[in-house]
PDB file of N, CA and C in Angstrom:
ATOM      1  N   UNK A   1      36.632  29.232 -56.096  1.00  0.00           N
ATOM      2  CA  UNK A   1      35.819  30.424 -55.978  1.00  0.00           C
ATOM      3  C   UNK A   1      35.045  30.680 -57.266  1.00  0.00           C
ATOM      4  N   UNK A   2      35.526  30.807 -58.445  1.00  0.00           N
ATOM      5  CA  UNK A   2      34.933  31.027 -58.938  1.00  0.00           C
ATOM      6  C   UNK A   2      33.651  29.659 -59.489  1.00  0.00           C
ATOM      7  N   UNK A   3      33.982  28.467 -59.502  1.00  0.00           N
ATOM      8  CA  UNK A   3      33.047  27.772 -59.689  1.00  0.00           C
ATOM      9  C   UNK A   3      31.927  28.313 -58.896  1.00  0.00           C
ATOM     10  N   UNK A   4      31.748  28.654 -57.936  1.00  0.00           N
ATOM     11  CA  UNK A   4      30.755  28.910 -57.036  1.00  0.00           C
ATOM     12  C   UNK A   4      30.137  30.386 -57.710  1.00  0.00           C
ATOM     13  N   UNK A   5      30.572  31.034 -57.808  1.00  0.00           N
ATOM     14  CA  UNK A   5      29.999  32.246 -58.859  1.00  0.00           C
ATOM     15  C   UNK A   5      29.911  31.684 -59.988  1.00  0.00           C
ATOM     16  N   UNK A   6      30.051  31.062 -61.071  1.00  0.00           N
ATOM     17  CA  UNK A   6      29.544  30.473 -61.499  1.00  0.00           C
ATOM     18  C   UNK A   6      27.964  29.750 -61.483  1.00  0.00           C
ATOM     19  N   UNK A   7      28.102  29.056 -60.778  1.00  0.00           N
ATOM     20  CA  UNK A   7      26.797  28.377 -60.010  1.00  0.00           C
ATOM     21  C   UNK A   7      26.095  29.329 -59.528  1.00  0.00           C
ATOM     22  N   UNK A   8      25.911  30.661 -58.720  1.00  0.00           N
ATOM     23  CA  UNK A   8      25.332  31.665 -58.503  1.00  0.00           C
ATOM     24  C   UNK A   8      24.358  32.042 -59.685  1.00  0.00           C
ATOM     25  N   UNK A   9      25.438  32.869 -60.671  1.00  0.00           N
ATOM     26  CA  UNK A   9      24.806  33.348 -62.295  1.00  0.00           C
ATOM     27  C   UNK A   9      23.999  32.244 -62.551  1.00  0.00           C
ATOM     28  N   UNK A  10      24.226  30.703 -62.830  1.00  0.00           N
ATOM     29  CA  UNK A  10      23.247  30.161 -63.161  1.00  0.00           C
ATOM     30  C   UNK A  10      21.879  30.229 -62.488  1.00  0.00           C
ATOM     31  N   UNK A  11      21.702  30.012 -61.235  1.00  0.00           N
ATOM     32  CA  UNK A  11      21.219  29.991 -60.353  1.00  0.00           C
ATOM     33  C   UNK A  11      19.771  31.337 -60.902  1.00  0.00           C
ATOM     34  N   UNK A  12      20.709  32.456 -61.023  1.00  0.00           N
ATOM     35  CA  UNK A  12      20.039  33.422 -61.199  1.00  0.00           C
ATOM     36  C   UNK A  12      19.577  33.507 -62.082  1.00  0.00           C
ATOM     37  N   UNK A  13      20.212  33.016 -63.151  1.00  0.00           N
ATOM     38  CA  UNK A  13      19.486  33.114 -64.504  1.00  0.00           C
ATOM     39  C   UNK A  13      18.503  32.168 -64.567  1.00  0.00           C
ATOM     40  N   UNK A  14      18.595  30.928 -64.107  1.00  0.00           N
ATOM     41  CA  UNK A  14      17.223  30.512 -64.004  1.00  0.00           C
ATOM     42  C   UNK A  14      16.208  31.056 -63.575  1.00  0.00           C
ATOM     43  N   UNK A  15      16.028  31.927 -62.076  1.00  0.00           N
ATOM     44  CA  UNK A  15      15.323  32.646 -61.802  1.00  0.00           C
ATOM     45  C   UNK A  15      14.895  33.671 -62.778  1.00  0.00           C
ATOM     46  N   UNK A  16      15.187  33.990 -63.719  1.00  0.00           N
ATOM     47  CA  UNK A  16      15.117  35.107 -64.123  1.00  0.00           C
ATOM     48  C   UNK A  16      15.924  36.575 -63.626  1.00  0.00           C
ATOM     49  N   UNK A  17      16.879  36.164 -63.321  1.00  0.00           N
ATOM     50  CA  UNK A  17      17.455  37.795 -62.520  1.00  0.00           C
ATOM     51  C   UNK A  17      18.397  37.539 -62.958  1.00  0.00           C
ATOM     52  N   UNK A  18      18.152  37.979 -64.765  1.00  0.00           N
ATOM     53  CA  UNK A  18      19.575  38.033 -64.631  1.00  0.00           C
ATOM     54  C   UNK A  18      20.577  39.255 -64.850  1.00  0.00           C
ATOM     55  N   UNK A  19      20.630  39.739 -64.057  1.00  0.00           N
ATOM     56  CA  UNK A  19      21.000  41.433 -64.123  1.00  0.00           C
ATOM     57  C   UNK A  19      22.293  41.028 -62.740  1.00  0.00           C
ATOM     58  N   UNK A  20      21.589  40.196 -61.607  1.00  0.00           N
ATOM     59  CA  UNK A  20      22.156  40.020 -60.656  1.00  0.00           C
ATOM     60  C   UNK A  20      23.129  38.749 -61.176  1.00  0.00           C
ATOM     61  N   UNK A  21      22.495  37.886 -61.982  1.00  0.00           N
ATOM     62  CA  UNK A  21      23.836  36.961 -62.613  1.00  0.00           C
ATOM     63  C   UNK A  21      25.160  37.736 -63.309  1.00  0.00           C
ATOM     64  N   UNK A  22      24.633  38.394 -63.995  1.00  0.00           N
ATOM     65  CA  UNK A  22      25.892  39.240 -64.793  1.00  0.00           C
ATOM     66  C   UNK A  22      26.523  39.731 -63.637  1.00  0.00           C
ATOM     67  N   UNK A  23      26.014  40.225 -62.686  1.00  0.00           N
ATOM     68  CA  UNK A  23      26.744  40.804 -61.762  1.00  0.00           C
ATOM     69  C   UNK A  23      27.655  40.417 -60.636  1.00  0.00           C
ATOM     70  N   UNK A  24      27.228  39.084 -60.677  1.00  0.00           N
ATOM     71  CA  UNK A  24      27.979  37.571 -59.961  1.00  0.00           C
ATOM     72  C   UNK A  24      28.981  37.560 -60.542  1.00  0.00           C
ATOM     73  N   UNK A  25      29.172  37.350 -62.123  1.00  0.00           N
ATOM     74  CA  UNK A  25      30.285  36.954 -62.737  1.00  0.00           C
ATOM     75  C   UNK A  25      31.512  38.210 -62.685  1.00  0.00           C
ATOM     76  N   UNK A  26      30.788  39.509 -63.221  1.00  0.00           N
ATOM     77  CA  UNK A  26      31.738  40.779 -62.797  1.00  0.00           C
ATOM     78  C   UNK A  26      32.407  40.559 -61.975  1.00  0.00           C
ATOM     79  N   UNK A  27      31.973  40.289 -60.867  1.00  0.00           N
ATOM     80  CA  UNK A  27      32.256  40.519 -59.471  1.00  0.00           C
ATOM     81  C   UNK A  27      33.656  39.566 -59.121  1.00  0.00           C
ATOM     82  N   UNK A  28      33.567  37.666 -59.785  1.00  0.00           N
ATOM     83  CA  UNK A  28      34.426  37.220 -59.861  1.00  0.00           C
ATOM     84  C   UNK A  28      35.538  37.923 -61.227  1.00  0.00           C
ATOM     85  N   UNK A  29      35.356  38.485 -62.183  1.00  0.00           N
ATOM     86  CA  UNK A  29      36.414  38.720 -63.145  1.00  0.00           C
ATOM     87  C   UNK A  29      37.527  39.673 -62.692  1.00  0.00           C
ATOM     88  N   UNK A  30      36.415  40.641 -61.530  1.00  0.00           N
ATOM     89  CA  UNK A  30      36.989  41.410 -60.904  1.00  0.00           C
ATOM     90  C   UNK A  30      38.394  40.967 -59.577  1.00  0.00           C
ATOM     91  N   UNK A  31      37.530  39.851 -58.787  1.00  0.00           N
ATOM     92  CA  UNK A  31      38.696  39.094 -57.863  1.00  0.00           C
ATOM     93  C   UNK A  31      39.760  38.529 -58.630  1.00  0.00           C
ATOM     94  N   UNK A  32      39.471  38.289 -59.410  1.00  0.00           N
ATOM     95  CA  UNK A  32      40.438  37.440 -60.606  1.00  0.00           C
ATOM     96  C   UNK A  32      41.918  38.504 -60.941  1.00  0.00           C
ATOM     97  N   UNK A  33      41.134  39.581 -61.344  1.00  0.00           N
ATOM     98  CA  UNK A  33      42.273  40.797 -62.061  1.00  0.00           C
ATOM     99  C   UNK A  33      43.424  41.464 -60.843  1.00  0.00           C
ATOM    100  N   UNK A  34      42.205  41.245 -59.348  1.00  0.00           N
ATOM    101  CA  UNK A  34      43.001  42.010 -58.753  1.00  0.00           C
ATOM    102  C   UNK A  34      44.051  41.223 -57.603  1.00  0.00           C
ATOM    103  N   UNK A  35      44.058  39.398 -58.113  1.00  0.00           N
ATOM    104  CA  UNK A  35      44.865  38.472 -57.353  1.00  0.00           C
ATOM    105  C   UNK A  35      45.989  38.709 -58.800  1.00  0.00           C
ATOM    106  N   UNK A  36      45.522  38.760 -60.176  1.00  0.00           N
ATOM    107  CA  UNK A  36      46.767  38.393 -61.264  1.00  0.00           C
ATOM    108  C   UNK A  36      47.292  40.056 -60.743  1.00  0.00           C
ATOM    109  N   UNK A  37      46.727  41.087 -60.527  1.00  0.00           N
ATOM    110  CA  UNK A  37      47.747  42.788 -60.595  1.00  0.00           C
ATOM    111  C   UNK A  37      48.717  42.383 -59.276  1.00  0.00           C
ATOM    112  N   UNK A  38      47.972  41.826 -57.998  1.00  0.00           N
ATOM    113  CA  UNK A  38      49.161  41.711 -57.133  1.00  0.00           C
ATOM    114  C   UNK A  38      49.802  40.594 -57.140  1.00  0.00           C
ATOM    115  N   UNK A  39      49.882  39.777 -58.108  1.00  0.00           N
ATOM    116  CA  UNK A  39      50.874  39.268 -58.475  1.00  0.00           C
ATOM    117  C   UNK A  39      50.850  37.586 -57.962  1.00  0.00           C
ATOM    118  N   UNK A  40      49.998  37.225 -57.224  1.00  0.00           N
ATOM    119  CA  UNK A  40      49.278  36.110 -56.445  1.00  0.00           C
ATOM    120  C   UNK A  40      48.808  34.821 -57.522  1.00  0.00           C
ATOM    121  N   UNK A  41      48.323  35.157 -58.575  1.00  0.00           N
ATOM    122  CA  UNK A  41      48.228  34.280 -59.571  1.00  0.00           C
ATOM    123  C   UNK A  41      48.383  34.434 -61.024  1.00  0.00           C
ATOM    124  N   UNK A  42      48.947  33.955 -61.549  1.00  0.00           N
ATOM    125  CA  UNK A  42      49.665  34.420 -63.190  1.00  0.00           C
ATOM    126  C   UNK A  42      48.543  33.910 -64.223  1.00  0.00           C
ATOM    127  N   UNK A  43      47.756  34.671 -65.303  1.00  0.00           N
ATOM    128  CA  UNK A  43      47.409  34.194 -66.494  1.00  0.00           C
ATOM    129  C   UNK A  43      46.693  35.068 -67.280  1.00  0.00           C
ATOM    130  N   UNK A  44      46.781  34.911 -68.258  1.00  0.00           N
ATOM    131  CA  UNK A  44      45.935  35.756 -69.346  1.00  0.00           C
ATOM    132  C   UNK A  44      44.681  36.140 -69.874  1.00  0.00           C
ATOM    133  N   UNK A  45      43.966  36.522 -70.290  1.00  0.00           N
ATOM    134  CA  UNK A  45      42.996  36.782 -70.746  1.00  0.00           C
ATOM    135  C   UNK A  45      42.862  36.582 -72.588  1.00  0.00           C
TER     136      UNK A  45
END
C-alpha cells in the first residue's frame, strides 16, 4: 500500500500538484498509525 502512495505523490509532484502529493502521503502515515494503534502491525517512528 504504501508503495502505491508513494508512486501517487510522485506522480503528482511531477504534475505540479503538489499540495495533493503531500496529501497522498498524509493520508498513508495516517493508515499506517491507525493499523500500529490497533495493534495489527508493530513499529516505530
Amino acid at each position: 500500500m504504501h508503495g502505491l502512495k508513494l508512486e501517487d505523490a510522485k506522480y503528482y509532484q511531477k504534475g505540479g500538484k503538489l499540495e495533493i502529493g503531500l496529501a497522498s502521503v498524509a493520508y498513508c502515515e495516517g493508515l499506517l498509525d491507525a493499523l500500529r494503534l490497533l495493534g495489527v502491525v508493530k513499529f516505530s517512528w
